[in-house]
C-alpha atoms as a PDB file:
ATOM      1  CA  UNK A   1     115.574 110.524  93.604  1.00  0.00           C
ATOM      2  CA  UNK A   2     114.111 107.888  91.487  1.00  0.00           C
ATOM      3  CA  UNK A   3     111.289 106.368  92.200  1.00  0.00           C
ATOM      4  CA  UNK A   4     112.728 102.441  92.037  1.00  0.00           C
ATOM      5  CA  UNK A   5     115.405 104.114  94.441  1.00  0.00           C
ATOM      6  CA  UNK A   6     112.413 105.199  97.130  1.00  0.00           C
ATOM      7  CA  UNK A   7     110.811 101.913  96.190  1.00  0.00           C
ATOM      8  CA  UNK A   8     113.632 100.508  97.822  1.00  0.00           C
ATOM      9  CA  UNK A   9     114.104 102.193 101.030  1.00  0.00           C
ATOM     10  CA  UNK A  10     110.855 102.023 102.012  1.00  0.00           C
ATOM     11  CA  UNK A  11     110.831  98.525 101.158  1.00  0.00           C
ATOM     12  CA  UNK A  12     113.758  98.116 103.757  1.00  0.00           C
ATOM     13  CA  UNK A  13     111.694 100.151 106.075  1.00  0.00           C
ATOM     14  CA  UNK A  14     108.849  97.796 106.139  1.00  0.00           C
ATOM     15  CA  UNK A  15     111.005  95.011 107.287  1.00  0.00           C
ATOM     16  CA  UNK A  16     109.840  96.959 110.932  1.00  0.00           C
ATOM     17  CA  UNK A  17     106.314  96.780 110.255  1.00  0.00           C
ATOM     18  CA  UNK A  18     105.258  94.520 113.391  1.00  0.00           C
ATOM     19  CA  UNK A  19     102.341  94.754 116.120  1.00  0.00           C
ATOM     20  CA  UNK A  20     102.770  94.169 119.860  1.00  0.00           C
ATOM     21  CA  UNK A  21     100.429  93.917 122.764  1.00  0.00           C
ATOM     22  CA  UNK A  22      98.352  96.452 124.756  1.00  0.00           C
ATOM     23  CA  UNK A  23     100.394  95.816 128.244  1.00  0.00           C
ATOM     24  CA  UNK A  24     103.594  98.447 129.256  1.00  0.00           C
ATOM     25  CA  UNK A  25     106.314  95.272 129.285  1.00  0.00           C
ATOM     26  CA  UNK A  26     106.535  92.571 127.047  1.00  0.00           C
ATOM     27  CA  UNK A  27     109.064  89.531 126.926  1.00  0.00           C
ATOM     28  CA  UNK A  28     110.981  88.881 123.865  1.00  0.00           C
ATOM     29  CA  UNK A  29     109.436  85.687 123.273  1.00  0.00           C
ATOM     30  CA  UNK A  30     106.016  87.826 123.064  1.00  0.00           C
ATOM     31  CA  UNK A  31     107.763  90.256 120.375  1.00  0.00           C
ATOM     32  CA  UNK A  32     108.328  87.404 118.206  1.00  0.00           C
ATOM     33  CA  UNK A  33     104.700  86.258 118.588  1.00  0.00           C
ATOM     34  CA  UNK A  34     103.020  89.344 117.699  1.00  0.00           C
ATOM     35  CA  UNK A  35     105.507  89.873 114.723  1.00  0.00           C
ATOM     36  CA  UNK A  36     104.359  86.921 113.084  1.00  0.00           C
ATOM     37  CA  UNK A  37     100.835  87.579 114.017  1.00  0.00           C
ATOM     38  CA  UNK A  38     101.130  90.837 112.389  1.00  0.00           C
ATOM     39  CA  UNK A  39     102.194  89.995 109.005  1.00  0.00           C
ATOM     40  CA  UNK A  40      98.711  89.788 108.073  1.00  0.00           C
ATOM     41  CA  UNK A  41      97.535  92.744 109.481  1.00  0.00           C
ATOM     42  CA  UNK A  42     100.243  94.648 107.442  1.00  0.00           C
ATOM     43  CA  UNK A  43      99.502  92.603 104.280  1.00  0.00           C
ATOM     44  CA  UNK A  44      95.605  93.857 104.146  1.00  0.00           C
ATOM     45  CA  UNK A  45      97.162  97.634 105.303  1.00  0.00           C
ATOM     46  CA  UNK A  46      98.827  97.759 102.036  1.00  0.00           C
ATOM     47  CA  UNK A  47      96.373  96.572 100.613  1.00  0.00           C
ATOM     48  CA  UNK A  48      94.036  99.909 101.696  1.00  0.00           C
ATOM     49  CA  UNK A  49      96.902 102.127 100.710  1.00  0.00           C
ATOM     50  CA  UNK A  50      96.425 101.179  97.178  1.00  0.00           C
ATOM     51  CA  UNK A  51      92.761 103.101  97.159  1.00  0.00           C
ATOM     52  CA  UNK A  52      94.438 106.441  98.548  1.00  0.00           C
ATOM     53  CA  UNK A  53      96.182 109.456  95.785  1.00  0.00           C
ATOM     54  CA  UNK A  54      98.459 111.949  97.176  1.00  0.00           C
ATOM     55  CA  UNK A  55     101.150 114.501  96.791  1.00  0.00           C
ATOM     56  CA  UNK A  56     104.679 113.691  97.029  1.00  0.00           C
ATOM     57  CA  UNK A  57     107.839 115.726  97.370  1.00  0.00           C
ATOM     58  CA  UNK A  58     111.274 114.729  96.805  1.00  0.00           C
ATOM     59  CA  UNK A  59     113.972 116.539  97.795  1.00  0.00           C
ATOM     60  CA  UNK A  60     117.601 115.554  97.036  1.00  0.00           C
ATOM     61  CA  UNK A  61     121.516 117.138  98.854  1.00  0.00           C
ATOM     62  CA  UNK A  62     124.249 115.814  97.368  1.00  0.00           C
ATOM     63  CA  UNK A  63     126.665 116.485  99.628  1.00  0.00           C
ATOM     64  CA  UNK A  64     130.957 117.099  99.078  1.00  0.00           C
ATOM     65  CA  UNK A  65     133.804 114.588 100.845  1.00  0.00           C
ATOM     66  CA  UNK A  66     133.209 116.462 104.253  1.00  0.00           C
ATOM     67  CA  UNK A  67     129.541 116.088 104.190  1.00  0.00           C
ATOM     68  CA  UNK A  68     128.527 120.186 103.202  1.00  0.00           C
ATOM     69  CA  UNK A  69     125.495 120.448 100.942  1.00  0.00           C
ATOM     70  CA  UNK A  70     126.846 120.930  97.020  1.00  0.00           C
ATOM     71  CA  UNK A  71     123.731 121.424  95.331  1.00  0.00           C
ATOM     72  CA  UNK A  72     119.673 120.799  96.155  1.00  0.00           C
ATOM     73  CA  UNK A  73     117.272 119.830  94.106  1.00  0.00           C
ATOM     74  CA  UNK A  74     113.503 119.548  94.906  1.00  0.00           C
ATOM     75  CA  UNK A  75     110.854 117.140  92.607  1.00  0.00           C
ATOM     76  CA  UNK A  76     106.917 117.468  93.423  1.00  0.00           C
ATOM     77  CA  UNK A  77     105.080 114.719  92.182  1.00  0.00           C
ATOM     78  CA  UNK A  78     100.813 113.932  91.940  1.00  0.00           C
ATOM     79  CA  UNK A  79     100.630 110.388  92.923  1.00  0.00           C
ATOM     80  CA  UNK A  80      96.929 108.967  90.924  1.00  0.00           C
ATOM     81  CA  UNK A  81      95.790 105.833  90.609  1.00  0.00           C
ATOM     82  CA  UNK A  82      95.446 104.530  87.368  1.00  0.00           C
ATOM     83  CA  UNK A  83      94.457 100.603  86.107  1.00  0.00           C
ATOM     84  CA  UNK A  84      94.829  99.554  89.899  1.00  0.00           C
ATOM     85  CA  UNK A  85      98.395 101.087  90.375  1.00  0.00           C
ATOM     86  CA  UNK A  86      99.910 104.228  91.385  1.00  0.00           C
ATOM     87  CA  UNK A  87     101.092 106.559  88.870  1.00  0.00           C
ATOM     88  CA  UNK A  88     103.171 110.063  89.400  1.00  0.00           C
ATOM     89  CA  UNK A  89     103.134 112.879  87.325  1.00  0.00           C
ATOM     90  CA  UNK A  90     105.668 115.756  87.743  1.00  0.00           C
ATOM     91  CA  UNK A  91     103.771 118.655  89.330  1.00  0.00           C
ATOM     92  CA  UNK A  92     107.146 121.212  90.251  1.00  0.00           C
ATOM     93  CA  UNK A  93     110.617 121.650  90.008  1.00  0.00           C
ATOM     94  CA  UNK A  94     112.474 123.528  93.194  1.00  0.00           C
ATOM     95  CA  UNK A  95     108.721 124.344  94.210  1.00  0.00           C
ATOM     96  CA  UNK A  96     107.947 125.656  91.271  1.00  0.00           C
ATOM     97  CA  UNK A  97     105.344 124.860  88.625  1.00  0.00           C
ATOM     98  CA  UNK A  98     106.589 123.529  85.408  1.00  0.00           C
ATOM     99  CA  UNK A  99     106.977 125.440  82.486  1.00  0.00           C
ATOM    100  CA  UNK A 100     103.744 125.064  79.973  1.00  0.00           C
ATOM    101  CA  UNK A 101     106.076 122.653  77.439  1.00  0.00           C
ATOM    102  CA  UNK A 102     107.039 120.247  80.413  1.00  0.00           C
ATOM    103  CA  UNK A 103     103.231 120.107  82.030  1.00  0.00           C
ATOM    104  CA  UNK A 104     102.324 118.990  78.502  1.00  0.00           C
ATOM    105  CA  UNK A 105     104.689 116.334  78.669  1.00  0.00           C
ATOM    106  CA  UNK A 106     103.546 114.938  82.009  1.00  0.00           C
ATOM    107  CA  UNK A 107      99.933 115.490  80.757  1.00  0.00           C
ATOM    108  CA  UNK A 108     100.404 112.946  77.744  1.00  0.00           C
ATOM    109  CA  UNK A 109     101.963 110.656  79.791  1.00  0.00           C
ATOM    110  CA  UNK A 110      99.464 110.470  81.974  1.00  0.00           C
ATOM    111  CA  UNK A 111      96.699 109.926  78.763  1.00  0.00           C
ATOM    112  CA  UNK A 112      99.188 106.989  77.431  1.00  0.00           C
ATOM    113  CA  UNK A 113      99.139 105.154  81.044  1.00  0.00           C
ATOM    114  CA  UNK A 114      94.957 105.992  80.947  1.00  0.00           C
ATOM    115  CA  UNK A 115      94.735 104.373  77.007  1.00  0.00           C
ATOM    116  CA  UNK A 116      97.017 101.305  78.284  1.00  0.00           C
ATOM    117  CA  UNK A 117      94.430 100.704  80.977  1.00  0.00           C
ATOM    118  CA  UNK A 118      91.458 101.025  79.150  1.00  0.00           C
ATOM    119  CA  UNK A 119      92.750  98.516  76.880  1.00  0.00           C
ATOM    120  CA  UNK A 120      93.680  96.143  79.362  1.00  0.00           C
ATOM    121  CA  UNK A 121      92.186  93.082  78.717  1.00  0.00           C
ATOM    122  CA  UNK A 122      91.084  90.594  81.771  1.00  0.00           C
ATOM    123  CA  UNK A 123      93.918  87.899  81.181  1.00  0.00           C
ATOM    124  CA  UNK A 124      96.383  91.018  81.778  1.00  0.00           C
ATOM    125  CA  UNK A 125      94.275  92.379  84.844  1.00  0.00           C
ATOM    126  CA  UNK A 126      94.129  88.820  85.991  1.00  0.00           C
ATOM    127  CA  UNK A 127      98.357  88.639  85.375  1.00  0.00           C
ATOM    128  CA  UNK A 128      98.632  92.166  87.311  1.00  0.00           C
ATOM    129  CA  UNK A 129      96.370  91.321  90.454  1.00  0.00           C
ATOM    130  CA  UNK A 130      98.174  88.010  90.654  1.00  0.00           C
ATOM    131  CA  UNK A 131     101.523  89.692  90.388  1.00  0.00           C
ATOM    132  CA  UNK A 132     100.605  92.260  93.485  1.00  0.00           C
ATOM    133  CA  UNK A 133      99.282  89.264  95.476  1.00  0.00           C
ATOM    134  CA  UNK A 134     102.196  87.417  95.212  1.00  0.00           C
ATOM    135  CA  UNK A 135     104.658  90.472  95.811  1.00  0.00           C
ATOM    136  CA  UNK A 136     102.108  91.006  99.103  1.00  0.00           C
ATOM    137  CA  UNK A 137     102.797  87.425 100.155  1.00  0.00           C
ATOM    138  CA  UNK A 138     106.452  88.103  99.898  1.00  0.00           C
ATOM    139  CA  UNK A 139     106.775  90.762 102.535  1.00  0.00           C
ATOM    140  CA  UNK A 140     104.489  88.987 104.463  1.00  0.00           C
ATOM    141  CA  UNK A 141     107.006  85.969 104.299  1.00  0.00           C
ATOM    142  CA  UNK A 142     109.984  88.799 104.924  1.00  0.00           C
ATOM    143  CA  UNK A 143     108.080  90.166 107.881  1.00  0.00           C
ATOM    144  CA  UNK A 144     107.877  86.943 109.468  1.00  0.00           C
ATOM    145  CA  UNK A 145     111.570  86.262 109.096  1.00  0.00           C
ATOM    146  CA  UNK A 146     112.429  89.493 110.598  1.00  0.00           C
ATOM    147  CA  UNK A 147     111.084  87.620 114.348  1.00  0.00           C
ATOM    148  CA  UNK A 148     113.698  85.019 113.920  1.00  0.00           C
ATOM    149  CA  UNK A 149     116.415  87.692 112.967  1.00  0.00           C
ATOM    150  CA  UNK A 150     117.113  90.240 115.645  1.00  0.00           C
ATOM    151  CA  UNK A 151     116.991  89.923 119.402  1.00  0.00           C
ATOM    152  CA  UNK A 152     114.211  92.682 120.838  1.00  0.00           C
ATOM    153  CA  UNK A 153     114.521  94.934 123.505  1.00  0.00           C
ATOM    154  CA  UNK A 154     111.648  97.202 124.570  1.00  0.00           C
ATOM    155  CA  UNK A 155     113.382 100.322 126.148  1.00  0.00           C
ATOM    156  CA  UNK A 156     109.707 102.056 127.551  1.00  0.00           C
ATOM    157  CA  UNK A 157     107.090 103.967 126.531  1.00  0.00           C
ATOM    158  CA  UNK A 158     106.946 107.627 124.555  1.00  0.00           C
ATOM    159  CA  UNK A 159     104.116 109.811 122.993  1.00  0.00           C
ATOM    160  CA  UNK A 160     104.337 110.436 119.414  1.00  0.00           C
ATOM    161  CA  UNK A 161     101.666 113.105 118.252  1.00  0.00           C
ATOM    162  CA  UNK A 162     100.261 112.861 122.028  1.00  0.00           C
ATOM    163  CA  UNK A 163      99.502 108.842 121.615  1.00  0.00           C
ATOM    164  CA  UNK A 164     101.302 106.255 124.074  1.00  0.00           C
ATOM    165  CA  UNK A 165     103.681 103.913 121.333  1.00  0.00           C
ATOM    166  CA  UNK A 166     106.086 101.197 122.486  1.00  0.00           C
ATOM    167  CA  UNK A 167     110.161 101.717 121.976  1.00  0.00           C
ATOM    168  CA  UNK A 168     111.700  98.765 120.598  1.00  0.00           C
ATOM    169  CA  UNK A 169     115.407  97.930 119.925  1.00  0.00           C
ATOM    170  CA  UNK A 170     115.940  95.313 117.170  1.00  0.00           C
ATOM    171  CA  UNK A 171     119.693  93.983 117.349  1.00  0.00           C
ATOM    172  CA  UNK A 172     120.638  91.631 114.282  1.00  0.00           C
ATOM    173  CA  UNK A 173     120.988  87.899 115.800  1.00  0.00           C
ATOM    174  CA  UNK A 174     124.714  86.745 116.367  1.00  0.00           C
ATOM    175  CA  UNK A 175     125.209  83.670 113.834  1.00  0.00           C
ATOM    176  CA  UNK A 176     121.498  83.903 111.931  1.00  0.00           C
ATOM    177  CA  UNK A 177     121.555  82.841 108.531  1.00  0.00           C
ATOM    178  CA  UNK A 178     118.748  83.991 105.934  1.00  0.00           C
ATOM    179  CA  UNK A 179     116.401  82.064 104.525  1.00  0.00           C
ATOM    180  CA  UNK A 180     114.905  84.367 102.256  1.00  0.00           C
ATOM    181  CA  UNK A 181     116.960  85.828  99.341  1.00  0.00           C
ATOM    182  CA  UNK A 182     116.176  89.454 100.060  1.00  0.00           C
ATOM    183  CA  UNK A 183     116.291  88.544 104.121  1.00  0.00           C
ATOM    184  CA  UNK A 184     120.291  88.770 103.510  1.00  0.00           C
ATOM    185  CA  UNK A 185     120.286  92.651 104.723  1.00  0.00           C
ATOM    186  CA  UNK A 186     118.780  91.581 107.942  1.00  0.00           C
ATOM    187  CA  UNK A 187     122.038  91.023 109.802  1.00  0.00           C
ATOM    188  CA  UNK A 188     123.392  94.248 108.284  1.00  0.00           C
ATOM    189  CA  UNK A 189     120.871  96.761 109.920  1.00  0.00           C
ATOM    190  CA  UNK A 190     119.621  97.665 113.228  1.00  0.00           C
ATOM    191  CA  UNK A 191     116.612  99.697 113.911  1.00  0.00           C
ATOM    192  CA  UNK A 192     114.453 101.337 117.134  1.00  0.00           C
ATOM    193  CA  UNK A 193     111.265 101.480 116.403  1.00  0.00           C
ATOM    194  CA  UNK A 194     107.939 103.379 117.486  1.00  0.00           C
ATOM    195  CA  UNK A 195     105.100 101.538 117.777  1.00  0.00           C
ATOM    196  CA  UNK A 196     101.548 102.894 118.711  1.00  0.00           C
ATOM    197  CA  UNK A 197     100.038 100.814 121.617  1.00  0.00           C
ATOM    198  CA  UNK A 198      96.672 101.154 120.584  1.00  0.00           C
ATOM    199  CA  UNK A 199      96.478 100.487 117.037  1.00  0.00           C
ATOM    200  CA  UNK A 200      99.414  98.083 117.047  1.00  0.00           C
ATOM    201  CA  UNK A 201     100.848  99.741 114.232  1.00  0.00           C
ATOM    202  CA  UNK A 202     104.752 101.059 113.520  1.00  0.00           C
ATOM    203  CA  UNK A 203     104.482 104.842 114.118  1.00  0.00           C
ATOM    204  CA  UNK A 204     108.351 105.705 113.323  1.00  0.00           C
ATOM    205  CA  UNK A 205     111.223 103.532 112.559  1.00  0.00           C
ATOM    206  CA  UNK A 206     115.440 104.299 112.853  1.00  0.00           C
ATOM    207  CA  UNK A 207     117.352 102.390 110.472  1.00  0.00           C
ATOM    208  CA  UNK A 208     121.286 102.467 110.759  1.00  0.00           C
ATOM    209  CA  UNK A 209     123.541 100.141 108.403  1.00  0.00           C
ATOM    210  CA  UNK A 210     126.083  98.613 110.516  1.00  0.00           C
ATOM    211  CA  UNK A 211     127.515  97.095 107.564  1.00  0.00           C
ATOM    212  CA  UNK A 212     128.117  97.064 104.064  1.00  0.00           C
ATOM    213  CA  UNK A 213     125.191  95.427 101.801  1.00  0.00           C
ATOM    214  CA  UNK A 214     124.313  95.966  97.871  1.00  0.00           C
ATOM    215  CA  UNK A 215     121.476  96.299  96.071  1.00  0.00           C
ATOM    216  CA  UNK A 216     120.208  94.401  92.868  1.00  0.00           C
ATOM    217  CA  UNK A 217     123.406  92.606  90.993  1.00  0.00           C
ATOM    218  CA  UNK A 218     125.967  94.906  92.658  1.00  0.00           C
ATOM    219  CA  UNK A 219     124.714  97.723  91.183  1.00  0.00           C
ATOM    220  CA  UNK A 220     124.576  99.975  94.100  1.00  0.00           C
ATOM    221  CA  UNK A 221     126.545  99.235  97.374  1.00  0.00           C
ATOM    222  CA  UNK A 222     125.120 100.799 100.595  1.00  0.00           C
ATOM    223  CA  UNK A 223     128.126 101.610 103.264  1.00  0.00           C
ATOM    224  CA  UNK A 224     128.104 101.383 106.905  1.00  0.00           C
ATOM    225  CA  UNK A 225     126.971 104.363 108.632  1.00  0.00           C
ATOM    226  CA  UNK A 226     124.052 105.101 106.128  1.00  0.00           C
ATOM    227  CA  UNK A 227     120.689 105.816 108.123  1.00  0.00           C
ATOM    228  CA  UNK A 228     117.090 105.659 107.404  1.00  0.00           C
ATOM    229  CA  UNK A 229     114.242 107.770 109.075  1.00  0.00           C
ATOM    230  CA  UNK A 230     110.566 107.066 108.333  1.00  0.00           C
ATOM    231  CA  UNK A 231     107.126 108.393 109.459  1.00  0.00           C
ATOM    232  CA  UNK A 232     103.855 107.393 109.551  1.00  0.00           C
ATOM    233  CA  UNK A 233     100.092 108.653 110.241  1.00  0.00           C
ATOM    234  CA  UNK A 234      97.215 107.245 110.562  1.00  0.00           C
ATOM    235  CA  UNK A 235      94.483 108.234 108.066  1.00  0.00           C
ATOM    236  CA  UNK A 236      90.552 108.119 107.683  1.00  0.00           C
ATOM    237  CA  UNK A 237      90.427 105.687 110.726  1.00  0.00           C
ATOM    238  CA  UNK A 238      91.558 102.603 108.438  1.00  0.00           C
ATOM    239  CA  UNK A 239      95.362 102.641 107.469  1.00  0.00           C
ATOM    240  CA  UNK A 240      99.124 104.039 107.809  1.00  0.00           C
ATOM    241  CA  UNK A 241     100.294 106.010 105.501  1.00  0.00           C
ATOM    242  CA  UNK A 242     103.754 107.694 105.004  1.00  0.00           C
ATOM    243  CA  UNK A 243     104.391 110.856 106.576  1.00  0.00           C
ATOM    244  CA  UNK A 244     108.036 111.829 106.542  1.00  0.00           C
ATOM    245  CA  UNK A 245     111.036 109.803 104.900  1.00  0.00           C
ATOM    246  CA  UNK A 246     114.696 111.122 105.598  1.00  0.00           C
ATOM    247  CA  UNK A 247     117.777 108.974 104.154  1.00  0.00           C
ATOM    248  CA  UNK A 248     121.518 109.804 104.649  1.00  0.00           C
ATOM    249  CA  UNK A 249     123.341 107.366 101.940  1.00  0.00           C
ATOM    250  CA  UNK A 250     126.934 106.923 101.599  1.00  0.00           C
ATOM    251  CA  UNK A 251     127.043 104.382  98.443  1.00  0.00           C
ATOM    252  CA  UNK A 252     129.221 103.172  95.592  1.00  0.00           C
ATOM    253  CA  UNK A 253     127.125 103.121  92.120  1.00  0.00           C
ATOM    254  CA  UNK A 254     128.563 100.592  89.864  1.00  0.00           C
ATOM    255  CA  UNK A 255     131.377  99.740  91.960  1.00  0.00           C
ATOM    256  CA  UNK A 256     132.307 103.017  89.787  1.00  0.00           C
ATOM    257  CA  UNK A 257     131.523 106.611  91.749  1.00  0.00           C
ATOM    258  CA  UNK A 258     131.122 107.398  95.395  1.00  0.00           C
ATOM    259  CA  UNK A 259     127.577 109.032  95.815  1.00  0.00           C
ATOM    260  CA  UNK A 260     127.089 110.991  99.511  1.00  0.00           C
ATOM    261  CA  UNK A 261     123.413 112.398  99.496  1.00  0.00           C
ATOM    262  CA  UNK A 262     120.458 113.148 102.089  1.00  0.00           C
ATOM    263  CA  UNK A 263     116.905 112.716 100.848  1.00  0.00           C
ATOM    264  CA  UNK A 264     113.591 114.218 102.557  1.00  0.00           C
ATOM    265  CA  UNK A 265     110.529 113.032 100.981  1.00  0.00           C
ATOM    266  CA  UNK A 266     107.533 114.102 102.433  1.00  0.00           C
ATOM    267  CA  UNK A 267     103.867 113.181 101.725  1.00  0.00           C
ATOM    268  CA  UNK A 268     100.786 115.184 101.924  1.00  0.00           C
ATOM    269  CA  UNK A 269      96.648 115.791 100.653  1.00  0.00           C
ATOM    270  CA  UNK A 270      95.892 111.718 101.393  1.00  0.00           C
ATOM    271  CA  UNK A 271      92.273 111.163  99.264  1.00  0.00           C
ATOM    272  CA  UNK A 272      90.831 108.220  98.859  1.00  0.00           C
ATOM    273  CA  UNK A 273      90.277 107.200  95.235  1.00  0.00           C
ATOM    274  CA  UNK A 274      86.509 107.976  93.827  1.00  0.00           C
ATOM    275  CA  UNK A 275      85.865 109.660  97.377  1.00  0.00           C
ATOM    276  CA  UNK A 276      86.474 113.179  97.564  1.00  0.00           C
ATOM    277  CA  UNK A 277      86.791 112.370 100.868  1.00  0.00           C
ATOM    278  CA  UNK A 278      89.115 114.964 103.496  1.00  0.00           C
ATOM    279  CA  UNK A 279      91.451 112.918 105.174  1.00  0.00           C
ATOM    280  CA  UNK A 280      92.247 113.290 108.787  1.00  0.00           C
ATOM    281  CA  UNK A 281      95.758 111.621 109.618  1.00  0.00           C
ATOM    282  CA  UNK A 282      96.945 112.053 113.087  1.00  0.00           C
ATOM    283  CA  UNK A 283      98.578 115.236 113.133  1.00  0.00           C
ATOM    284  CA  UNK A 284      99.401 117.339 110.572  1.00  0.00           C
ATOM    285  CA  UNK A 285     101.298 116.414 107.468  1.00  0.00           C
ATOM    286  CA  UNK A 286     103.999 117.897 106.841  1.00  0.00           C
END
């Protein structure tokens, strides 16, 4: 999996990312409220994610016309933080380390993105922090729009990892029409959602395509049926971070070649940048 291709599901996974109250019922009308309260509250959690380096794996089934695993192929990745942004360098292949010619590739790598940072000059660092902020105000925006788009339904309560979260059912509003250009999936998805009572934060969310939508100009066209699992766990006592990502895609690359394929990414060893520190997440990582 590439990583513009994760960058996008778990983009379409924080279209969830909502709070809601500390009571065992809430009205719909009190949903939408707490939504749009909570677009903030998710803008400055991304914001803490950015000090935190971890591992990443990436595992990838492509799977035949009767949905039987073909071939498997496993990526581990060290996410760093390098001039303000994350980096990855390739750690293992099919959990195993990389031969001595391929570490030294990912090794030089690395040392170009660590030279291109150290000569960053403060008109580009300006340009880059403005760029995040305004990416950051953009899901906040998207966030919002997602409490005008669905009708809510809290189904009860559950324990995830032994804590009390909320069950929501998000249905896509009959008739809506976007107003924001990358709001246009809304109506295609559905989603339940698990949301942690206490810390008002999503915990896990179920994404199902319940129609056909693309991605970028027609590049990549997502069928109906395709689902989306995502984790999260709380870490250090300040922020979510992912835990577990699971995506079953039936798509159509370049209106060209039919790709059928299951993804588990899974995220481990949270540190927090110039720390050291042990993180404690809720649970254990898997």
């Amino acid at each position: 999996m590439t990583r513009r291709t994760l960058a996008v599901f778990l983009y379409l996974a924080a279209i969830a990312r909502c709070a809601y109250g500390m009571q065992d019922t809430l009205t719909e009308a009190q949903i939408r409220d707490l939504i749009r309260n909570s677009a903030d509250k998710d803008v400055e959690n991304n914001k803490r994610k950015q000090d935190y380096t971890y591992i990443r794996r990436d595992e990838e089934r492509k799977l035949d016309n009767k949905g039987k695993v073909k071939s498997t192929e496993s990526k581990t990745y060290e996410i760093m933080i390098l001039a303000g942004e994350h980096a990855e360098k390739l750690i293992a292949m099919d959990d195993k380390p990389l031969s001595e010619k391929d570490a030294k590739k990912e090794d030089e790598k690395i040392q170009k993105l660590v030279s291109k940072g150290e000569k960053e000059s403060e008109n580009d660092r300006k340009k880059r922090r403005a760029k995040a902020e305004k990416e950051r105000e953009e899901e906040r925006q998207f966030v919002r729009e997602v409490a005008d788009a669905y009708q809510f339904h809290l189904r009860g309560m559950e324990d995830v990892n032994g804590r009390p979260s909320y069950v929501i059912d998000a249905n896509p509003l009959p008739g809506y029409k976007p107003r924001l250009k990358d709001a246009k999936i809304l109506p295609k998805v559905r989603m339940r959602l698990w949301i942690d009572k206490v810390e008002q934060q999503w915990v896990k969310i179920d994404i199902e395509c319940i129609d056909t939508f693309s991605i970028g100009l027609f590049l990549a066209r997502v069928n109906k049926g395709s689902t989306i699992h995502v984790e999260q766990t709380r870490v250090n006592d300040e922020v979510w971070l992912p835990r577990y990502l699971n995506l079953k895609v039936d798509a159509r690359i370049a209106l060209l070649k039919n790709f059928d394929a299951e993804y588990d990414v899974t995220f481990r060893d949270y540190q927090k940048f110039r720390t050291d520190a042990v993180i404690r997440p809720l649970g254990e990582v898997q």
